[in-house]
PDB file of N, CA and C in Angstrom:
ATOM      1  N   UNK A   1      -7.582 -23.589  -0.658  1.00  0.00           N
ATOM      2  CA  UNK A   1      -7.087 -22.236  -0.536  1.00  0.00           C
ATOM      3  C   UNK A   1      -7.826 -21.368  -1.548  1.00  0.00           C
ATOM      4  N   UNK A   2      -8.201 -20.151  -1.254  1.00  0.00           N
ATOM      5  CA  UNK A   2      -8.875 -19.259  -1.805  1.00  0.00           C
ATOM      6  C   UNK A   2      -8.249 -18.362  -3.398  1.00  0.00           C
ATOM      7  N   UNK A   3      -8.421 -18.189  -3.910  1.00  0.00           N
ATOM      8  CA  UNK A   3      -7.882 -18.383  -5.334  1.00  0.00           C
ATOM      9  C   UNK A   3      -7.480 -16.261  -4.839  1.00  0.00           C
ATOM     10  N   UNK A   4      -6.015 -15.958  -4.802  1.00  0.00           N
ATOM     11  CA  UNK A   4      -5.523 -14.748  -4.574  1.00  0.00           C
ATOM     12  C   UNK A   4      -6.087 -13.896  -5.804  1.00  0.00           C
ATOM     13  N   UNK A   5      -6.788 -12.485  -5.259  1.00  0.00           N
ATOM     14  CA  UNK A   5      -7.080 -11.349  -6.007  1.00  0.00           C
ATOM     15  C   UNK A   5      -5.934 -10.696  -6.720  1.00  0.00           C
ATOM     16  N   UNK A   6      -6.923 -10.338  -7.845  1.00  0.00           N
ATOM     17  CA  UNK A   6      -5.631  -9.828  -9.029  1.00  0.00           C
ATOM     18  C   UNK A   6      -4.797  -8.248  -8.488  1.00  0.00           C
ATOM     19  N   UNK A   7      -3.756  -8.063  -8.575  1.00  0.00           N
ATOM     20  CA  UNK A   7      -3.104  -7.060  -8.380  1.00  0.00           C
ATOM     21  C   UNK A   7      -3.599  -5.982  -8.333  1.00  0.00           C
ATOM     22  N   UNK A   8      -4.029  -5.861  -9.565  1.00  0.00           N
ATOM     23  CA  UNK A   8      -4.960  -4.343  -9.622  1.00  0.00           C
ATOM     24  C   UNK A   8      -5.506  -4.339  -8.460  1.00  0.00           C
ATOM     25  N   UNK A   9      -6.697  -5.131  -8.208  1.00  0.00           N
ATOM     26  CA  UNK A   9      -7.416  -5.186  -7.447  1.00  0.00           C
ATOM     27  C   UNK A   9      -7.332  -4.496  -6.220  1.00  0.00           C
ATOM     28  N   UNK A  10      -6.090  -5.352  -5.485  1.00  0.00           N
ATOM     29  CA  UNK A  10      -5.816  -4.909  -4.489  1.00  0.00           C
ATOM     30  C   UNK A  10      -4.638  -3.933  -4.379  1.00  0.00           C
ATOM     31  N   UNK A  11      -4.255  -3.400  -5.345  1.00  0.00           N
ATOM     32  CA  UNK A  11      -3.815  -1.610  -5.449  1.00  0.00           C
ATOM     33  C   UNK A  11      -4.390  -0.818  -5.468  1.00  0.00           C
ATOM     34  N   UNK A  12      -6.242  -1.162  -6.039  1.00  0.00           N
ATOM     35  CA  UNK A  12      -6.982  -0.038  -6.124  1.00  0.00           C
ATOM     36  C   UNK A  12      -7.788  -0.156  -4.650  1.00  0.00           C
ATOM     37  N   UNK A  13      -7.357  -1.106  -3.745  1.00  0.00           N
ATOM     38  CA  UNK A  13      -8.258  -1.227  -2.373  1.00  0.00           C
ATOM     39  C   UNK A  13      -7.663  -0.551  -1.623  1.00  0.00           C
ATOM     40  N   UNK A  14      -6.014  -0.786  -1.452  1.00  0.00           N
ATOM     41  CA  UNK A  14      -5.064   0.092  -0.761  1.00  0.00           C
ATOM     42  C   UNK A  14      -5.024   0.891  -1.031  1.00  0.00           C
ATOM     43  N   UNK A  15      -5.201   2.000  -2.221  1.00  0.00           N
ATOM     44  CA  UNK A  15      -4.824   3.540  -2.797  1.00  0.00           C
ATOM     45  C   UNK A  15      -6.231   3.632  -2.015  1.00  0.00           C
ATOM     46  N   UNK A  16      -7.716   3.568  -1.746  1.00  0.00           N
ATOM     47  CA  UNK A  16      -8.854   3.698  -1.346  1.00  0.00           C
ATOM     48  C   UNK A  16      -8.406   4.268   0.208  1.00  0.00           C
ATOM     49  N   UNK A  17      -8.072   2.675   0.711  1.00  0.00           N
ATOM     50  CA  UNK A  17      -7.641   2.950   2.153  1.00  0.00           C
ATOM     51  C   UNK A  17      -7.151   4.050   2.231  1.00  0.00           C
ATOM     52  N   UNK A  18      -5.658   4.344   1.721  1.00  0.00           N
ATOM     53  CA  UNK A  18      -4.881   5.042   2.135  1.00  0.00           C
ATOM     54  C   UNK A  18      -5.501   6.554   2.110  1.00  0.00           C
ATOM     55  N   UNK A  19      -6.545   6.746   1.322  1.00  0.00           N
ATOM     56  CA  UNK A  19      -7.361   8.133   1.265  1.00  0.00           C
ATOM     57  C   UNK A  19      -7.610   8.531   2.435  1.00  0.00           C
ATOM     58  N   UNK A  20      -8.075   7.561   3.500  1.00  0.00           N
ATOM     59  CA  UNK A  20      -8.529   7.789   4.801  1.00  0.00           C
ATOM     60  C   UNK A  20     -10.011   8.010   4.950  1.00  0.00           C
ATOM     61  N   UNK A  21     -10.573   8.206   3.883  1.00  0.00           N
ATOM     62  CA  UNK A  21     -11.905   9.051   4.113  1.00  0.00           C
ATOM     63  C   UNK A  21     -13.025   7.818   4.505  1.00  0.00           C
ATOM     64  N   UNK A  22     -12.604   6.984   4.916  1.00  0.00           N
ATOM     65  CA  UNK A  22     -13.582   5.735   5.363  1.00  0.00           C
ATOM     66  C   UNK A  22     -12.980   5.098   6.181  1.00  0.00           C
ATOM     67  N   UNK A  23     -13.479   4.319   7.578  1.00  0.00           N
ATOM     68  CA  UNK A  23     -13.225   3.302   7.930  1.00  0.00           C
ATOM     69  C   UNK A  23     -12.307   2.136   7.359  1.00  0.00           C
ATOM     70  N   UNK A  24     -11.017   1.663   7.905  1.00  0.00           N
ATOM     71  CA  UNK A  24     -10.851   0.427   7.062  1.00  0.00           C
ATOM     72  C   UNK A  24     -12.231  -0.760   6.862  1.00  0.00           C
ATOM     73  N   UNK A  25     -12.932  -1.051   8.171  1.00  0.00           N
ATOM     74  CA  UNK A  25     -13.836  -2.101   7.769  1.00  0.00           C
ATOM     75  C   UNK A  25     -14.959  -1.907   6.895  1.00  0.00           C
ATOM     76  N   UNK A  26     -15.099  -0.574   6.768  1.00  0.00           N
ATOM     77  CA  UNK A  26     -16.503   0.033   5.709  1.00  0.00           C
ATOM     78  C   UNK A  26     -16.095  -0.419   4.586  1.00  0.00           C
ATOM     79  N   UNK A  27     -14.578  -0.154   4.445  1.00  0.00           N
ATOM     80  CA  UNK A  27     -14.118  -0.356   2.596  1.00  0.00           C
ATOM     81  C   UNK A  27     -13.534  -2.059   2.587  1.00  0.00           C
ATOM     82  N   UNK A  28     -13.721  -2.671   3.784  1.00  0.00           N
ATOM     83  CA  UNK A  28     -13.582  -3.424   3.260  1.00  0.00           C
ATOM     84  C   UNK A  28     -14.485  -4.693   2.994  1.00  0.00           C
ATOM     85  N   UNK A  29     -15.967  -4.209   3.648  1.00  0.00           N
ATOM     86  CA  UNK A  29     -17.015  -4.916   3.410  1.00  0.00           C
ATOM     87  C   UNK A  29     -17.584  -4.034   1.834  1.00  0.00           C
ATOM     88  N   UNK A  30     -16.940  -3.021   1.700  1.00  0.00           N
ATOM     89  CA  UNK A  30     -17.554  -2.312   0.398  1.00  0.00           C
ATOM     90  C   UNK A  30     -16.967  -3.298  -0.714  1.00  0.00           C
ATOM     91  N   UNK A  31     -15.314  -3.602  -0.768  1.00  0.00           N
ATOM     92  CA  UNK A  31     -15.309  -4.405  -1.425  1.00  0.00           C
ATOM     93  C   UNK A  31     -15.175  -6.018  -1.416  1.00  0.00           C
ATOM     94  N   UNK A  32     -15.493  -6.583  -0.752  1.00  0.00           N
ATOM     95  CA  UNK A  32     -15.732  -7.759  -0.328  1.00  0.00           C
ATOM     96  C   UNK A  32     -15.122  -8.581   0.377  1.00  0.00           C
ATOM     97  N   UNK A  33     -14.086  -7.886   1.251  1.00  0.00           N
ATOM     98  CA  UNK A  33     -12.932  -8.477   2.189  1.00  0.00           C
ATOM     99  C   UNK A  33     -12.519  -8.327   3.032  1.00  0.00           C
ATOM    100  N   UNK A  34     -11.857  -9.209   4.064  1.00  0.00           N
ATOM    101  CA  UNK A  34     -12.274  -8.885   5.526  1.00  0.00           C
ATOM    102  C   UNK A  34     -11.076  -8.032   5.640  1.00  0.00           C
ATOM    103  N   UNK A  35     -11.560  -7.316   6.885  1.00  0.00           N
ATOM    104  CA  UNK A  35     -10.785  -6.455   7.689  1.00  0.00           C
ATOM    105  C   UNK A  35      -9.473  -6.574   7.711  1.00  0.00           C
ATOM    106  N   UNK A  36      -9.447  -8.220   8.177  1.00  0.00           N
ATOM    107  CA  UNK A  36      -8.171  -8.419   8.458  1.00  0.00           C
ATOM    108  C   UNK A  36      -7.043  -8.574   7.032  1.00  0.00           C
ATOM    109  N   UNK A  37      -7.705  -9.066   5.478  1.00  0.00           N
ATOM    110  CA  UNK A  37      -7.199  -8.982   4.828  1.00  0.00           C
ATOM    111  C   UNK A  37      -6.160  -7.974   4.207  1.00  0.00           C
ATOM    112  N   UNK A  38      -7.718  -6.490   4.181  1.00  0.00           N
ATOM    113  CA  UNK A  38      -6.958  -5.523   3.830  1.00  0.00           C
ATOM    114  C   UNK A  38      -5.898  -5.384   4.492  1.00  0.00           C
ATOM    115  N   UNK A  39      -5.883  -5.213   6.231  1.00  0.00           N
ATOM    116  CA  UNK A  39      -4.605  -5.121   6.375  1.00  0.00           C
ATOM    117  C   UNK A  39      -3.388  -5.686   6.211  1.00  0.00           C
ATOM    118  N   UNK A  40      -3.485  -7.023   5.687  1.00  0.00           N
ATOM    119  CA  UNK A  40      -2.123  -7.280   5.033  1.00  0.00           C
ATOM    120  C   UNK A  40      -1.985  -6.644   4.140  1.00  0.00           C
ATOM    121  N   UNK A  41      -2.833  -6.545   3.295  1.00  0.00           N
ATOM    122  CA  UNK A  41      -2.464  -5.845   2.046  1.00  0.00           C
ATOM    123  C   UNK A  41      -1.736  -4.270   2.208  1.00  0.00           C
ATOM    124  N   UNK A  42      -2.108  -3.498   2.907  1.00  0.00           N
ATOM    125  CA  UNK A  42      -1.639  -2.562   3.157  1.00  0.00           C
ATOM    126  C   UNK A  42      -0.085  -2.794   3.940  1.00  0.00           C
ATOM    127  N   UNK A  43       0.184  -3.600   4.583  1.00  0.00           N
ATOM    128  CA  UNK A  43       1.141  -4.151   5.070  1.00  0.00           C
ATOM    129  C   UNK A  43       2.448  -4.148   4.366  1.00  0.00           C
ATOM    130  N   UNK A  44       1.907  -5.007   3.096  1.00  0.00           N
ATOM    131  CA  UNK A  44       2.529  -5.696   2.446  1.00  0.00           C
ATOM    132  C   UNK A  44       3.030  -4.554   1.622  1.00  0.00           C
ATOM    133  N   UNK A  45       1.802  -3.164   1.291  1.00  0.00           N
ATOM    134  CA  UNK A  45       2.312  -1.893   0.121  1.00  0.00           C
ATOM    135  C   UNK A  45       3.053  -1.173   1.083  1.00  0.00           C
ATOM    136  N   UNK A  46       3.032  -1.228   1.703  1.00  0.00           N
ATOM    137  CA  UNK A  46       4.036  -0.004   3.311  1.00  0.00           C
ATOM    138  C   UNK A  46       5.792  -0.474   3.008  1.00  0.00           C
ATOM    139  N   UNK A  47       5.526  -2.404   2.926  1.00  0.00           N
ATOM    140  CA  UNK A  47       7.033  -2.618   2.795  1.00  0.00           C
ATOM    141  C   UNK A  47       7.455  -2.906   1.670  1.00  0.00           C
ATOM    142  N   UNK A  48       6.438  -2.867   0.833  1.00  0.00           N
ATOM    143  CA  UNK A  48       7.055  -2.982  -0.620  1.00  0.00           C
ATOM    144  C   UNK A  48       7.407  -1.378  -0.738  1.00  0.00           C
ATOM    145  N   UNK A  49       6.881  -0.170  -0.516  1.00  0.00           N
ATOM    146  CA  UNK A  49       7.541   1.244  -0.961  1.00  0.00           C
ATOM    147  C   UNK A  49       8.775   1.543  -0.070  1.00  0.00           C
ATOM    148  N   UNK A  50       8.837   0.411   1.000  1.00  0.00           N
ATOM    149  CA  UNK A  50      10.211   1.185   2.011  1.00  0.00           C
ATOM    150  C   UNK A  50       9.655   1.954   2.991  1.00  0.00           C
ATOM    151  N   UNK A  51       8.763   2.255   3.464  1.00  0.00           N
ATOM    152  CA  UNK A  51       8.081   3.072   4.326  1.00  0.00           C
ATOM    153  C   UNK A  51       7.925   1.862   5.494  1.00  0.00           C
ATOM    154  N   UNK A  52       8.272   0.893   5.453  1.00  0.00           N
ATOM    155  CA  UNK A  52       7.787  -0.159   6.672  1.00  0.00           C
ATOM    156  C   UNK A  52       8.971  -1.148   6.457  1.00  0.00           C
ATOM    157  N   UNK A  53       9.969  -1.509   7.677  1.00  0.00           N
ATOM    158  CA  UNK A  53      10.590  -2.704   7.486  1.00  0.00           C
ATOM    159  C   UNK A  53      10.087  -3.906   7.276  1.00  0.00           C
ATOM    160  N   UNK A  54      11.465  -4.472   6.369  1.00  0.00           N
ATOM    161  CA  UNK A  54      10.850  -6.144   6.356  1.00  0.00           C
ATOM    162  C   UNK A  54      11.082  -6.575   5.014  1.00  0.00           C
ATOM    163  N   UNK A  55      11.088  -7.630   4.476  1.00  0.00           N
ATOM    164  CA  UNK A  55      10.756  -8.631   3.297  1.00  0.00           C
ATOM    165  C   UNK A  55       9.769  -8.540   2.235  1.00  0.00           C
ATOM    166  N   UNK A  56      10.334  -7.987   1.339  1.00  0.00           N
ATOM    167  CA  UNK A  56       8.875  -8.278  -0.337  1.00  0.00           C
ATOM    168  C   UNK A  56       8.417  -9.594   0.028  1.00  0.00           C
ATOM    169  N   UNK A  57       8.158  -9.637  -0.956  1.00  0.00           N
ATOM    170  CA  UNK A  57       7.604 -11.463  -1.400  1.00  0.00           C
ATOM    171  C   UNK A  57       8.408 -11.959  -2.293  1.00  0.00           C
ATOM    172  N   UNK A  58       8.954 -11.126  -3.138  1.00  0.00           N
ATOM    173  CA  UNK A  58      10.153 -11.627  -3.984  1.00  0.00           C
ATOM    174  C   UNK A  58      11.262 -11.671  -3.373  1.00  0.00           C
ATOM    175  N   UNK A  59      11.814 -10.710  -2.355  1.00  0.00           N
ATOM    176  CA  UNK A  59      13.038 -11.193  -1.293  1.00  0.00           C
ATOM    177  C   UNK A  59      12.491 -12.485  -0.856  1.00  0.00           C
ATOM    178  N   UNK A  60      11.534 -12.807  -0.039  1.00  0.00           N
ATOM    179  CA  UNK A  60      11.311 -13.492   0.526  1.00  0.00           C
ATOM    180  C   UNK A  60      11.395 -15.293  -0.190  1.00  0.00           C
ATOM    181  N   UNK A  61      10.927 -14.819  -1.115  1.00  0.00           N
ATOM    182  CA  UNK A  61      10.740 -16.250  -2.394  1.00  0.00           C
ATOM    183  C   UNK A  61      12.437 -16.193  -2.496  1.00  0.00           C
ATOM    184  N   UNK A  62      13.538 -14.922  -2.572  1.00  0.00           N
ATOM    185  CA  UNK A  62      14.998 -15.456  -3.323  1.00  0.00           C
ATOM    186  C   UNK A  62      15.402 -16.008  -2.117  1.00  0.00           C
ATOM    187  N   UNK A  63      14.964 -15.823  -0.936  1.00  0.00           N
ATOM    188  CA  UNK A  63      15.716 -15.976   0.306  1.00  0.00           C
ATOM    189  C   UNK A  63      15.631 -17.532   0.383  1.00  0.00           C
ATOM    190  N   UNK A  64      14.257 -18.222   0.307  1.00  0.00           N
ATOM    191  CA  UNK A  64      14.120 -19.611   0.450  1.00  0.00           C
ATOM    192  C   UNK A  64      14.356 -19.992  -0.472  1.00  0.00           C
ATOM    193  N   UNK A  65      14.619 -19.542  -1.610  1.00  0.00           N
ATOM    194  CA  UNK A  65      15.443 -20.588  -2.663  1.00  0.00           C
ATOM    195  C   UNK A  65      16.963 -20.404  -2.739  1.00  0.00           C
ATOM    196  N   UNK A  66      17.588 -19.669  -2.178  1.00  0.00           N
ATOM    197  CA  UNK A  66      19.082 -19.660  -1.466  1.00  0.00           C
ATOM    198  C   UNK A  66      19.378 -20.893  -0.366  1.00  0.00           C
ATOM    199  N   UNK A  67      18.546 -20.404   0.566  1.00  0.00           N
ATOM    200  CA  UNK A  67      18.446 -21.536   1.558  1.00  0.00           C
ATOM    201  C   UNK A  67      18.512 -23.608   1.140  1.00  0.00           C
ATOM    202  N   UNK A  68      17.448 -23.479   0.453  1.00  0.00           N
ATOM    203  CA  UNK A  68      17.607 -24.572  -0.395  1.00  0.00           C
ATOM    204  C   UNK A  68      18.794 -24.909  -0.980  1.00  0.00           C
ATOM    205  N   UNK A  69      19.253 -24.065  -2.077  1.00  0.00           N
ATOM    206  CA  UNK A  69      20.504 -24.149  -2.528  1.00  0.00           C
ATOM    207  C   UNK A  69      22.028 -24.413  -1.423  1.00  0.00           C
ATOM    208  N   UNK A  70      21.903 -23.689   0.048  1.00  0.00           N
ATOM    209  CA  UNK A  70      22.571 -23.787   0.699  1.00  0.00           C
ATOM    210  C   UNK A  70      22.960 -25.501   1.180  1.00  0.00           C
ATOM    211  N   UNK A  71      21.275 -26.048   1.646  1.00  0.00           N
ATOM    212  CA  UNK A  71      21.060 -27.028   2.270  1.00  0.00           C
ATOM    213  C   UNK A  71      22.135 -28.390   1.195  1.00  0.00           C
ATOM    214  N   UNK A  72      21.488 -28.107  -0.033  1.00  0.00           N
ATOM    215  CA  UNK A  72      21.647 -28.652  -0.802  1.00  0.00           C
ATOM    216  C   UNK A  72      22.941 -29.093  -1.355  1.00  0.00           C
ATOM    217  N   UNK A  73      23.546 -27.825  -0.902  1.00  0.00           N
ATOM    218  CA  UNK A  73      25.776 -27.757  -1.201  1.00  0.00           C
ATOM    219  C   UNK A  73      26.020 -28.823   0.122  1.00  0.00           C
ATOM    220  N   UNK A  74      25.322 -28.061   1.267  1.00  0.00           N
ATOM    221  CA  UNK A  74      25.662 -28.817   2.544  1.00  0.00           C
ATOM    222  C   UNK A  74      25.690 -30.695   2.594  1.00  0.00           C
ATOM    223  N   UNK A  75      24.889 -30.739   1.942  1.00  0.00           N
ATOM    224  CA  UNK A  75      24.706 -32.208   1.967  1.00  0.00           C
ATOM    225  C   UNK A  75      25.527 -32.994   0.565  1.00  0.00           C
ATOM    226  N   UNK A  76      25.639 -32.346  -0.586  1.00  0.00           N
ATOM    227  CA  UNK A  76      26.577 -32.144  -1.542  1.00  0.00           C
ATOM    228  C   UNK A  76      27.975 -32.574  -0.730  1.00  0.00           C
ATOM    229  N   UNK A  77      28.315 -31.343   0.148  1.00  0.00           N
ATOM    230  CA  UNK A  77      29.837 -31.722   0.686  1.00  0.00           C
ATOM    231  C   UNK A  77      30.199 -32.567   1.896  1.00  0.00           C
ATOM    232  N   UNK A  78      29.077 -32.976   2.330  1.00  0.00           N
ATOM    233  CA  UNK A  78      28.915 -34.070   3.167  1.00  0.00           C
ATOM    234  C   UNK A  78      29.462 -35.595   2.345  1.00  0.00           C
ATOM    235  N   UNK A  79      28.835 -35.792   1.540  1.00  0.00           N
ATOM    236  CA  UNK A  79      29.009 -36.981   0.785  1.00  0.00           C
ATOM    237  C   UNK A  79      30.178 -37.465   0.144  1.00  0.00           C
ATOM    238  N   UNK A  80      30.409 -35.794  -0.288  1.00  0.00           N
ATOM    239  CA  UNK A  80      32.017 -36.138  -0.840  1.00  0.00           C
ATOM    240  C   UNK A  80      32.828 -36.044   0.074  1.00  0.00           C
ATOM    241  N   UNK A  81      32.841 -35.665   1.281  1.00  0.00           N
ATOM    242  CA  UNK A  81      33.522 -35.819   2.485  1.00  0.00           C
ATOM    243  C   UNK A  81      33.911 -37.094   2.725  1.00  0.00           C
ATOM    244  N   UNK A  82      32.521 -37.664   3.043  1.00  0.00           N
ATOM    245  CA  UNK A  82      32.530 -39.280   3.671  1.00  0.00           C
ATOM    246  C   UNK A  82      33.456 -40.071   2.172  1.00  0.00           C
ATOM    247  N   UNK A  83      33.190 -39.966   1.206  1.00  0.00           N
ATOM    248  CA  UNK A  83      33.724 -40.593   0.329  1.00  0.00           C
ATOM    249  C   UNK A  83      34.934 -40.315  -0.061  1.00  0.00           C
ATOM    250  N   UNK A  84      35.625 -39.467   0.436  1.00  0.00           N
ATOM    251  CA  UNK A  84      37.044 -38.802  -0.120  1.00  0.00           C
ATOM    252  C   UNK A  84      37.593 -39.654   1.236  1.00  0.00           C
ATOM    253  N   UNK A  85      37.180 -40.155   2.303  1.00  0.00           N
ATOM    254  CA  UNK A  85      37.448 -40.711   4.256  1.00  0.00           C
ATOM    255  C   UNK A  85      37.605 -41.856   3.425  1.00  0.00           C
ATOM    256  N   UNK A  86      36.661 -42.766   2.810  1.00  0.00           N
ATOM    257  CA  UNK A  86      36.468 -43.961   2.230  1.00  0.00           C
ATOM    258  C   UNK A  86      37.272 -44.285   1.861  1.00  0.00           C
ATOM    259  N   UNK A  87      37.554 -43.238   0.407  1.00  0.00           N
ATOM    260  CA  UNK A  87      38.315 -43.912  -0.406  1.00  0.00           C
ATOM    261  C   UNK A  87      39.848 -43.950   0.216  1.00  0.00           C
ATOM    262  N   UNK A  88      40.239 -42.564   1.079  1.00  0.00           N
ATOM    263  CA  UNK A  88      41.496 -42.705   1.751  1.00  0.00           C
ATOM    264  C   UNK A  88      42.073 -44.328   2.513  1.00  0.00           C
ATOM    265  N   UNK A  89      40.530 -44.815   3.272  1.00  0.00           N
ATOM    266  CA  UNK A  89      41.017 -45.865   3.967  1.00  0.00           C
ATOM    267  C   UNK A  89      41.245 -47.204   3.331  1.00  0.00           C
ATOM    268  N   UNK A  90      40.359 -47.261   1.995  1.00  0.00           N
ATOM    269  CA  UNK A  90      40.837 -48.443   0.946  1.00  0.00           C
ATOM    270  C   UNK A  90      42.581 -48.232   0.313  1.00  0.00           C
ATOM    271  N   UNK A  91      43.369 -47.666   0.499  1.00  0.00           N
ATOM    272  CA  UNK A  91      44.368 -47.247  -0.625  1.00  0.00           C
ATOM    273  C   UNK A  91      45.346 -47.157   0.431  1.00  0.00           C
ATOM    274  N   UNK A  92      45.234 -47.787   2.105  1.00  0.00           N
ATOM    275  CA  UNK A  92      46.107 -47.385   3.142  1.00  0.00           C
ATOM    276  C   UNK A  92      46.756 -48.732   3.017  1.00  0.00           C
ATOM    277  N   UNK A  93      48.541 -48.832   3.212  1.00  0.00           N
ATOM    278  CA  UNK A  93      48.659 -49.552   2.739  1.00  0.00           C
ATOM    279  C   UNK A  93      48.637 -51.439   4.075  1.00  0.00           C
ATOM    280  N   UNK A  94      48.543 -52.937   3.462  1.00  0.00           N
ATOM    281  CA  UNK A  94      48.547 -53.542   4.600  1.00  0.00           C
ATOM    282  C   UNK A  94      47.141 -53.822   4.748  1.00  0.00           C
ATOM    283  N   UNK A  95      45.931 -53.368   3.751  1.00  0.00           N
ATOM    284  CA  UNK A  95      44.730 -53.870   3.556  1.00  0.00           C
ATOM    285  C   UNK A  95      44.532 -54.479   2.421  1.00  0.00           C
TER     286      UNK A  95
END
């Protein structure tokens, strides 16, 4: 995987874009990245200001580590389920 450009970087590619006064693909062979990149990047500044629905990257990162956490209770209360069944049927009396 390609080692991700520093922030700046690509704030000062998107503030460029967003000027309009060029082609997206001119500016983005001007600065060394494909077409298709910039447009995530711009993508990505549209829904990070609220101007575009959808998910940061930091929602997105709390969301799957919720999820995890969810999975994680789920199977948590699974176990103590089965084992709270268990222990009920050892303690019945006539066994």
């Amino acid at each position: 995987m390609p080692k991700p450009y520093p922030k700046e970087f690509r704030d000062d590619v998107v503030a460029v874009a967003r000027k309009g006064q060029f082609p997206l693909r001119q500016i983005a062979q001007d600065f060394g990245i494909s077409e298709g990149c910039l447009h995530n990047w711009m993508k990505k500044a549209y829904i990070a200001e609220g101007q575009r629905p959808g998910l940061t990257d930091d929602e997105r990162k709390e969301l799957r580590e919720a999820n995890k956490q969810i999975r994680l209770l789920r199977q948590e209360n699974e176990v103590l389920r089965r084992a709270a069944a268990y222990l009920s049927q050892a303690n019945l009396p006539g066994k």
